[in-house]
C-alpha atoms as a PDB file:
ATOM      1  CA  UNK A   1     -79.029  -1.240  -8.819  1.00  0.00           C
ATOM      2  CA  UNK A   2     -80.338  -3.049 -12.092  1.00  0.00           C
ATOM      3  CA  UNK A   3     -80.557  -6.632 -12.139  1.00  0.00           C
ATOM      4  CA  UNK A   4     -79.748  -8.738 -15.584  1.00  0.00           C
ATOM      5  CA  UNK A   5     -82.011 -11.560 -16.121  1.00  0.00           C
ATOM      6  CA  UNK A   6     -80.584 -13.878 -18.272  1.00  0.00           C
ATOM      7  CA  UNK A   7     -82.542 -16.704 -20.131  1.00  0.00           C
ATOM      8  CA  UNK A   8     -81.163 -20.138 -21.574  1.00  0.00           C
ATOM      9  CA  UNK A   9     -80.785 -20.501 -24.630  1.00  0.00           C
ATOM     10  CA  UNK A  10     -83.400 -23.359 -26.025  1.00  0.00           C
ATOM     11  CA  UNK A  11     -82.343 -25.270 -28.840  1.00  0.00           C
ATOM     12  CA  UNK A  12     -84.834 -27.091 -30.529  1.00  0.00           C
ATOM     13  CA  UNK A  13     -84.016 -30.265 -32.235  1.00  0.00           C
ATOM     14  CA  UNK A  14     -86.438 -32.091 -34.471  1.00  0.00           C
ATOM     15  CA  UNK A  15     -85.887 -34.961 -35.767  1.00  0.00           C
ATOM     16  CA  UNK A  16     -88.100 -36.340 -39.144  1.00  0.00           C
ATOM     17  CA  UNK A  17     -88.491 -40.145 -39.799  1.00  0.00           C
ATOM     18  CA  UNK A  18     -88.362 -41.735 -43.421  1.00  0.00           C
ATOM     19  CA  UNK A  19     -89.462 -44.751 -43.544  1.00  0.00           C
ATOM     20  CA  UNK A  20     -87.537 -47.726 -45.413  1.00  0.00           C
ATOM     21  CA  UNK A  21     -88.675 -49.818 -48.819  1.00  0.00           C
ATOM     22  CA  UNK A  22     -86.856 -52.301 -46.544  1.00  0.00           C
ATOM     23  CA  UNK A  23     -89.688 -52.174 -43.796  1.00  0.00           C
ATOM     24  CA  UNK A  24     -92.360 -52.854 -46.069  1.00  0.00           C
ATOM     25  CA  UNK A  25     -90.528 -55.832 -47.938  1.00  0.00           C
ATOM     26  CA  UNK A  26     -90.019 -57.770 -44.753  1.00  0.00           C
ATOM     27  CA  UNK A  27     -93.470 -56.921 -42.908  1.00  0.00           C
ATOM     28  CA  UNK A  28     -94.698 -58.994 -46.166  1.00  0.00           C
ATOM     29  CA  UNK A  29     -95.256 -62.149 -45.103  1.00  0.00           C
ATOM     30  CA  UNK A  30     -95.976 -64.119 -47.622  1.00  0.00           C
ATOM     31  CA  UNK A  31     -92.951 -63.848 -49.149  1.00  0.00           C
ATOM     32  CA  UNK A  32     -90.899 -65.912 -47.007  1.00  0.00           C
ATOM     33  CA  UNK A  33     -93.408 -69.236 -47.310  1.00  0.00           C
ATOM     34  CA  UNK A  34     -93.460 -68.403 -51.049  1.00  0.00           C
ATOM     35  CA  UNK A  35     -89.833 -68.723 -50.860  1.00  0.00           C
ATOM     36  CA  UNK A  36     -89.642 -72.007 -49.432  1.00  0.00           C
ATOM     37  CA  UNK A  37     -92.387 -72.895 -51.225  1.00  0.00           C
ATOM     38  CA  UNK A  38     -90.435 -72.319 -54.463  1.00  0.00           C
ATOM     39  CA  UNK A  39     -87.339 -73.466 -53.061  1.00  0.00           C
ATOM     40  CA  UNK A  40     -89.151 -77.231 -52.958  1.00  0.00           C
ATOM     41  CA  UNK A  41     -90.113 -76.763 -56.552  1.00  0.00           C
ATOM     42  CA  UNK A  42     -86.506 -76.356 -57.881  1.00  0.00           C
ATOM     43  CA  UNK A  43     -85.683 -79.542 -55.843  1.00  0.00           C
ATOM     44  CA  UNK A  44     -87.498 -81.362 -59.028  1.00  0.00           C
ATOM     45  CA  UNK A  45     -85.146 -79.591 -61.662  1.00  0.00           C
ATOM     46  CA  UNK A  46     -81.781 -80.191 -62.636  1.00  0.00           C
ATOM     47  CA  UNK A  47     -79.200 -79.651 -59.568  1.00  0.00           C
ATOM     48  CA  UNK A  48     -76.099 -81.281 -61.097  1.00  0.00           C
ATOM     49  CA  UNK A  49     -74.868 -81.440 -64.926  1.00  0.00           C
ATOM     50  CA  UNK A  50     -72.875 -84.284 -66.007  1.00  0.00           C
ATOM     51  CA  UNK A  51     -70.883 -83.883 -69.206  1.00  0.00           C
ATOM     52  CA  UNK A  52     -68.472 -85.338 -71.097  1.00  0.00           C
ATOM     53  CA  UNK A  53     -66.879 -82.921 -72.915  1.00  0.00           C
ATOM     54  CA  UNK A  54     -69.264 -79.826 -74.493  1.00  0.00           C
ATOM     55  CA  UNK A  55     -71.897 -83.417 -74.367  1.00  0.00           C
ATOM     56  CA  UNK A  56     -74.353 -83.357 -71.934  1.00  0.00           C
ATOM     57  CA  UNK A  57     -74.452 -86.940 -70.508  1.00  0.00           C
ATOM     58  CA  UNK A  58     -76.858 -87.174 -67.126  1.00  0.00           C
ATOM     59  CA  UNK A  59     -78.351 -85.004 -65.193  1.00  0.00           C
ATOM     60  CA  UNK A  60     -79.225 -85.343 -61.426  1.00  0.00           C
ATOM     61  CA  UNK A  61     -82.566 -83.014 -59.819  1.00  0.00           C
ATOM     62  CA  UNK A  62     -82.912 -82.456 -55.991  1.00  0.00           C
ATOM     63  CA  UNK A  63     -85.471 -85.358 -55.513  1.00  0.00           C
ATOM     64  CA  UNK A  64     -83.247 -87.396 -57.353  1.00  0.00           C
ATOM     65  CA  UNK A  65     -79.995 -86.831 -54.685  1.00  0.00           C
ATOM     66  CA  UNK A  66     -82.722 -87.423 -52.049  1.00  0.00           C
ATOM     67  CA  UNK A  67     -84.625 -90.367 -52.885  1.00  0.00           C
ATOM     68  CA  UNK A  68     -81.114 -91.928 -54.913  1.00  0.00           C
ATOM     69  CA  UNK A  69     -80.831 -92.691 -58.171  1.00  0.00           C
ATOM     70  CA  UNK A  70     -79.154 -94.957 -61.009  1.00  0.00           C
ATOM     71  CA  UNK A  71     -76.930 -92.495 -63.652  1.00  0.00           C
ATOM     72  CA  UNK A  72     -76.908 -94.426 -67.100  1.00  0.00           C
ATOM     73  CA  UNK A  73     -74.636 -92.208 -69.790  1.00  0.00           C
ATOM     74  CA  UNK A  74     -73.328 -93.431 -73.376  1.00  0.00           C
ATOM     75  CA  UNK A  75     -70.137 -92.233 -73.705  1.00  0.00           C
ATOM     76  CA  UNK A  76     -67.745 -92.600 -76.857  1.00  0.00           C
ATOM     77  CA  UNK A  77     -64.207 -93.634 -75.684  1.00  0.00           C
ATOM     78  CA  UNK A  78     -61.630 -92.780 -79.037  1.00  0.00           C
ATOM     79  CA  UNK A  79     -62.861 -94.584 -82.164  1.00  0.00           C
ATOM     80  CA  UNK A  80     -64.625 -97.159 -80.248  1.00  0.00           C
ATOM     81  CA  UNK A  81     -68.596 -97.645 -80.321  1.00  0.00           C
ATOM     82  CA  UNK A  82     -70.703 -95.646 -77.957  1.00  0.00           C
ATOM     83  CA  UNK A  83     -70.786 -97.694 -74.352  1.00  0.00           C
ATOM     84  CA  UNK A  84     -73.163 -98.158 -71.822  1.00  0.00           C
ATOM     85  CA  UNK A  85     -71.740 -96.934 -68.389  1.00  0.00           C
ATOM     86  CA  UNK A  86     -73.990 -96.662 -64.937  1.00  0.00           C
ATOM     87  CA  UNK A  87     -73.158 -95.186 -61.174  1.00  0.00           C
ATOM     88  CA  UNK A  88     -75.472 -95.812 -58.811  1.00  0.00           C
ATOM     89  CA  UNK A  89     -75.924 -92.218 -56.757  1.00  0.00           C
ATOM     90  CA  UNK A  90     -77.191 -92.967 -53.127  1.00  0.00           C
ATOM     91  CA  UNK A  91     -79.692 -90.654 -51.314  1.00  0.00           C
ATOM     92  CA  UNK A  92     -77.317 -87.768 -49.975  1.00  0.00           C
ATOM     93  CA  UNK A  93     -77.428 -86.651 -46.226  1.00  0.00           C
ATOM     94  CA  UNK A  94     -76.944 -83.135 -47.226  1.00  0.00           C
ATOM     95  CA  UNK A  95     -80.077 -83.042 -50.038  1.00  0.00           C
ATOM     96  CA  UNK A  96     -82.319 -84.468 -47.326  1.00  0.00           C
ATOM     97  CA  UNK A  97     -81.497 -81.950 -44.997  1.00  0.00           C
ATOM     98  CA  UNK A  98     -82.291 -79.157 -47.451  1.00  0.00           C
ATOM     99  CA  UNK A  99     -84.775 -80.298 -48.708  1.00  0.00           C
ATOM    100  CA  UNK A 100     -86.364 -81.049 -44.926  1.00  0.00           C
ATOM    101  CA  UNK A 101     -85.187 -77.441 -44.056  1.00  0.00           C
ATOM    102  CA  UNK A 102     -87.646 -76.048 -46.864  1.00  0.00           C
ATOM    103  CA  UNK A 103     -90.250 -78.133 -46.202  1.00  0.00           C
ATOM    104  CA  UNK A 104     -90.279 -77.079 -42.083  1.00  0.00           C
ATOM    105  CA  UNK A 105     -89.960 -73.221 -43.245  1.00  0.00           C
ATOM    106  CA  UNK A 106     -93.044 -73.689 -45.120  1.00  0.00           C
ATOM    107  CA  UNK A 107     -95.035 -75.650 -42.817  1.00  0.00           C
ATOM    108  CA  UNK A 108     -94.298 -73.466 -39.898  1.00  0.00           C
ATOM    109  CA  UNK A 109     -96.152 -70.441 -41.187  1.00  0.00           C
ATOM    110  CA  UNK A 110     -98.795 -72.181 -43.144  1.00  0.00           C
ATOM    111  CA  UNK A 111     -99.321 -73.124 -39.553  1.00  0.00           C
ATOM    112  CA  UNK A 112     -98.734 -69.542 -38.038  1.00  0.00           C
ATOM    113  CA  UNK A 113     -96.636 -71.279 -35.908  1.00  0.00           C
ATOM    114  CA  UNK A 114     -96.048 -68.603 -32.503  1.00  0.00           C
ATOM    115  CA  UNK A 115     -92.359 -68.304 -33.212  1.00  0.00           C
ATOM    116  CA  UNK A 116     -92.244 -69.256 -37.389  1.00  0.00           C
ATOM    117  CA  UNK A 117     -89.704 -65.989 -37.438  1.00  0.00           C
ATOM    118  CA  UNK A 118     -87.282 -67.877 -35.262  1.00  0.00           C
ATOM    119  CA  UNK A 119     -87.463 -71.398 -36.912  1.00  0.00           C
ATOM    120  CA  UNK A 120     -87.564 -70.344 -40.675  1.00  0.00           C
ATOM    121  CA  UNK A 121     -84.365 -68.520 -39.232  1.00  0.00           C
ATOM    122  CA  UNK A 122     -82.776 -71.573 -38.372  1.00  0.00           C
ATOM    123  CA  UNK A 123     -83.775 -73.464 -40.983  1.00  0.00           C
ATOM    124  CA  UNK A 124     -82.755 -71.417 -43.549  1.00  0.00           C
ATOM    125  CA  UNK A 125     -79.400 -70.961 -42.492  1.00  0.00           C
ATOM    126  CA  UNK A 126     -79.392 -74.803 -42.232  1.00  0.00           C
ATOM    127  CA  UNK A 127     -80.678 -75.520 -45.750  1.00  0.00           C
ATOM    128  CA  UNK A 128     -78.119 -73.068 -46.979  1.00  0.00           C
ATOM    129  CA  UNK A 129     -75.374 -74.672 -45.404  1.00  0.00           C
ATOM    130  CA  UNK A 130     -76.812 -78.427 -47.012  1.00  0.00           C
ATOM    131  CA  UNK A 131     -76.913 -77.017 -49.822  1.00  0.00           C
ATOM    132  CA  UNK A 132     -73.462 -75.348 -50.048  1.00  0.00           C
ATOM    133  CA  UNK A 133     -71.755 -78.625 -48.872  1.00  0.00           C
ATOM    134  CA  UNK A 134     -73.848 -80.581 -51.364  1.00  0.00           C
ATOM    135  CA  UNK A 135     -72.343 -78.549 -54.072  1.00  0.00           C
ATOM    136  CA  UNK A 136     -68.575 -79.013 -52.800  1.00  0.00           C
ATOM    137  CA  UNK A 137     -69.093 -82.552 -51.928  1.00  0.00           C
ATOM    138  CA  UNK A 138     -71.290 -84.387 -55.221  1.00  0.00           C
ATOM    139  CA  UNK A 139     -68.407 -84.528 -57.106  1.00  0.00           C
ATOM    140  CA  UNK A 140     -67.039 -86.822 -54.618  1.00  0.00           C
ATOM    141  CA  UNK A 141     -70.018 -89.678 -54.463  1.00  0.00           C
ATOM    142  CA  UNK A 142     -69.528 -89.675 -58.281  1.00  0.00           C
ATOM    143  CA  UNK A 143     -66.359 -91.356 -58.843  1.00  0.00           C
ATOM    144  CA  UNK A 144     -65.277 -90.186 -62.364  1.00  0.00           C
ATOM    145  CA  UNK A 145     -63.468 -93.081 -63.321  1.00  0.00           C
ATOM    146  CA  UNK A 146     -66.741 -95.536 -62.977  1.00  0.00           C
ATOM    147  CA  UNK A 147     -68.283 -93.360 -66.018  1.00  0.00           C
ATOM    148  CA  UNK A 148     -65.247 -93.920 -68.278  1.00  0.00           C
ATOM    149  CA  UNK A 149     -64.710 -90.706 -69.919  1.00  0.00           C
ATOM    150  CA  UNK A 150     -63.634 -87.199 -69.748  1.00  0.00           C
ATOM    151  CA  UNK A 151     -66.129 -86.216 -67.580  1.00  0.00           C
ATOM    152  CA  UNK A 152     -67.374 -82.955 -65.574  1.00  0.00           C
ATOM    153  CA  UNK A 153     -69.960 -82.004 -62.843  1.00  0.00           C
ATOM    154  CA  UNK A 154     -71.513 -78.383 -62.980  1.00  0.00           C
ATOM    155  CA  UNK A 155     -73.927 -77.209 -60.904  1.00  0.00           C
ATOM    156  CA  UNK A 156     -77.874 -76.806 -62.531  1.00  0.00           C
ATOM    157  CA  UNK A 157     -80.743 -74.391 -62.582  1.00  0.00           C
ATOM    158  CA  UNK A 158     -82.292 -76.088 -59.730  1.00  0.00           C
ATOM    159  CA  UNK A 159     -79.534 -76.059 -57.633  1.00  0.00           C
ATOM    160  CA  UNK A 160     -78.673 -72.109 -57.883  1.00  0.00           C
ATOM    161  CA  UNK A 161     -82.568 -71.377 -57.603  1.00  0.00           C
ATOM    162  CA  UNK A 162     -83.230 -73.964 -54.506  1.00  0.00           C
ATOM    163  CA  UNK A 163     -80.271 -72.130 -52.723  1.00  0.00           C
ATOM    164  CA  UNK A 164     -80.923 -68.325 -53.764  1.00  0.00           C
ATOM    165  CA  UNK A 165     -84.869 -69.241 -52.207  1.00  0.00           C
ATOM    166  CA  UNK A 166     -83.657 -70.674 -49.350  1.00  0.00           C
ATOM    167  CA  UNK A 167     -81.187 -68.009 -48.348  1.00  0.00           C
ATOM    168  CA  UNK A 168     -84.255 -65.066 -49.286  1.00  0.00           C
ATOM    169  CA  UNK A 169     -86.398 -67.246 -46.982  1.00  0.00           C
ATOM    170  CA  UNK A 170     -83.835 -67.354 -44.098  1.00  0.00           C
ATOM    171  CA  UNK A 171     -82.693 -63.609 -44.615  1.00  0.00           C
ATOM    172  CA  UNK A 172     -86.515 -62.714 -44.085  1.00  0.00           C
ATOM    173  CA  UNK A 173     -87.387 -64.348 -41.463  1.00  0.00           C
ATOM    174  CA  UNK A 174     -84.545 -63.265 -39.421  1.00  0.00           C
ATOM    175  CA  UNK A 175     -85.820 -59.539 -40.488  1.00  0.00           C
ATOM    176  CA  UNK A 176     -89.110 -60.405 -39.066  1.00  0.00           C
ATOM    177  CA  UNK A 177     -87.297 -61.879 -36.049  1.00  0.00           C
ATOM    178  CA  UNK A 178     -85.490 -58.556 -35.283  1.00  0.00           C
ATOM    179  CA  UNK A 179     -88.196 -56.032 -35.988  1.00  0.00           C
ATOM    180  CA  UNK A 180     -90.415 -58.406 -33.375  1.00  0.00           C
ATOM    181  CA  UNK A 181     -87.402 -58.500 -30.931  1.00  0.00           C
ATOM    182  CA  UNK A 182     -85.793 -55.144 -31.246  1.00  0.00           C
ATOM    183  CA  UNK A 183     -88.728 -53.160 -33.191  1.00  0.00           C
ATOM    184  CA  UNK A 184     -87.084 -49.683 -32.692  1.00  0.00           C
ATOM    185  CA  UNK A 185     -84.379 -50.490 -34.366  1.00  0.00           C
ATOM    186  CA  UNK A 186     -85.477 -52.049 -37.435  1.00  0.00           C
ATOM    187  CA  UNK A 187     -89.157 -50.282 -37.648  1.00  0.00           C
ATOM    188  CA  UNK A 188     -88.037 -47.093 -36.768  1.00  0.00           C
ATOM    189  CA  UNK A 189     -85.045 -46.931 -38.951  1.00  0.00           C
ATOM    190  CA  UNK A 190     -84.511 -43.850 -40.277  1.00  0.00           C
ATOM    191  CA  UNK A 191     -82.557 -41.651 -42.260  1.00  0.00           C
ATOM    192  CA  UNK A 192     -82.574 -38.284 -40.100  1.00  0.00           C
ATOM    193  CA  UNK A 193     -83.330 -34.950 -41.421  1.00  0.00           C
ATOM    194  CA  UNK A 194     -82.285 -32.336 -38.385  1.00  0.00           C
ATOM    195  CA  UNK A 195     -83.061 -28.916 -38.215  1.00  0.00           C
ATOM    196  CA  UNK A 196     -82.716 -26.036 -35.528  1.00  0.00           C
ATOM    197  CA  UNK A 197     -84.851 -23.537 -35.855  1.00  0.00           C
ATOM    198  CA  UNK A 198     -83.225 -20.020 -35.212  1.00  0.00           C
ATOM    199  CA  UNK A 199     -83.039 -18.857 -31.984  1.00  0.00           C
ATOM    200  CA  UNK A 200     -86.307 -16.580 -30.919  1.00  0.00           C
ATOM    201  CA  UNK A 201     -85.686 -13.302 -29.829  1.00  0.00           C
END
């Protein structure tokens, strides 16, 4: 009587790993106090336009919606002579709080604070915020009619480059935060390549 031996079949999977430009951009740390670093700079450039007509009239920085400021514009009303007209701008909640939200993301990893990932999280996402209700709510503090004229608010280099830091600073730190929380699924992200090799005889 002839026995059958019969052996399983072994399939053998390998997987290969490639890395991620991603991975190296956020294990960079400097780049996320740089950030806030240069999100406090654009707090001293222009963050609101003030025009009447295609005439630029005022402008307002950062510091200036933090700290408060006077807005003097000449504006020409008809056939009249060019008149004086002020607005007294108060320091804005919502400029302080960016502005403060920069200012903690960069101090916390000068510092090396133990868990700067997890604040420079929070405060980005918080100066973001500021920022974004800032830009939907100036218009409102500057009552039109106290400028006499046909007048519009834009939003100013500073402004767009203050929030686009910000956000970068926030998005990286919460990168850091999840490859130090979760690091196999952020460091070893990959993009498998599988292969079997043929069956051996």
């Amino acid at each position: 009587m002839e026995t059958t031996t019969s052996q399983p079949e072994q399939n053998k999977k390998v997987t290969i790993e490639i890395p991620t430009n991603l991975n190296a951009v956020v294990r960079k740390r400097p780049l996320v106090p740089a950030s806030y670093g240069l999100g406090i700079v654009f707090f001293f450039f222009s963050f609101f336009v003030i025009k009447c007509g295609d005439t630029k009239i005022a402008t307002v920085s950062g510091i200036n919606l933090v700290t408060g400021k006077e807005i003097t514009a000449n504006t020409s009303l008809g056939n009249s002579s060019n008149s004086s007209n002020s607005k007294s701008v108060d320091p804005n909640v919502w400029a302080i709080i960016a502005l403060s939200s920069a200012v903690i993301g960069l101090g916390v990893y000068l510092i090396k604070f133990k868990k700067e990932e997890l604040v420079g999280t929070i405060v980005g996402g918080l100066g973001v915020t500021a920022l974004a209700i800032l830009g939907y709510t100036f218009k409102d503090s500057v009552n039109e009619a106290d400028l006499r004229g046909m007048v519009t608010i834009s939003l100013g280099f500073g402004y767009w480059g203050a929030l686009v830091c910000i956000l970068l600073a926030g998005i990286l730190s919460f990168l850091r935060l999840r490859i130090k929380t979760k690091p196999a699924e952020i460091i070893n992200y990959q993009q498998p390549t599988e292969f079997n090799p043929g069956e051996e005889n």
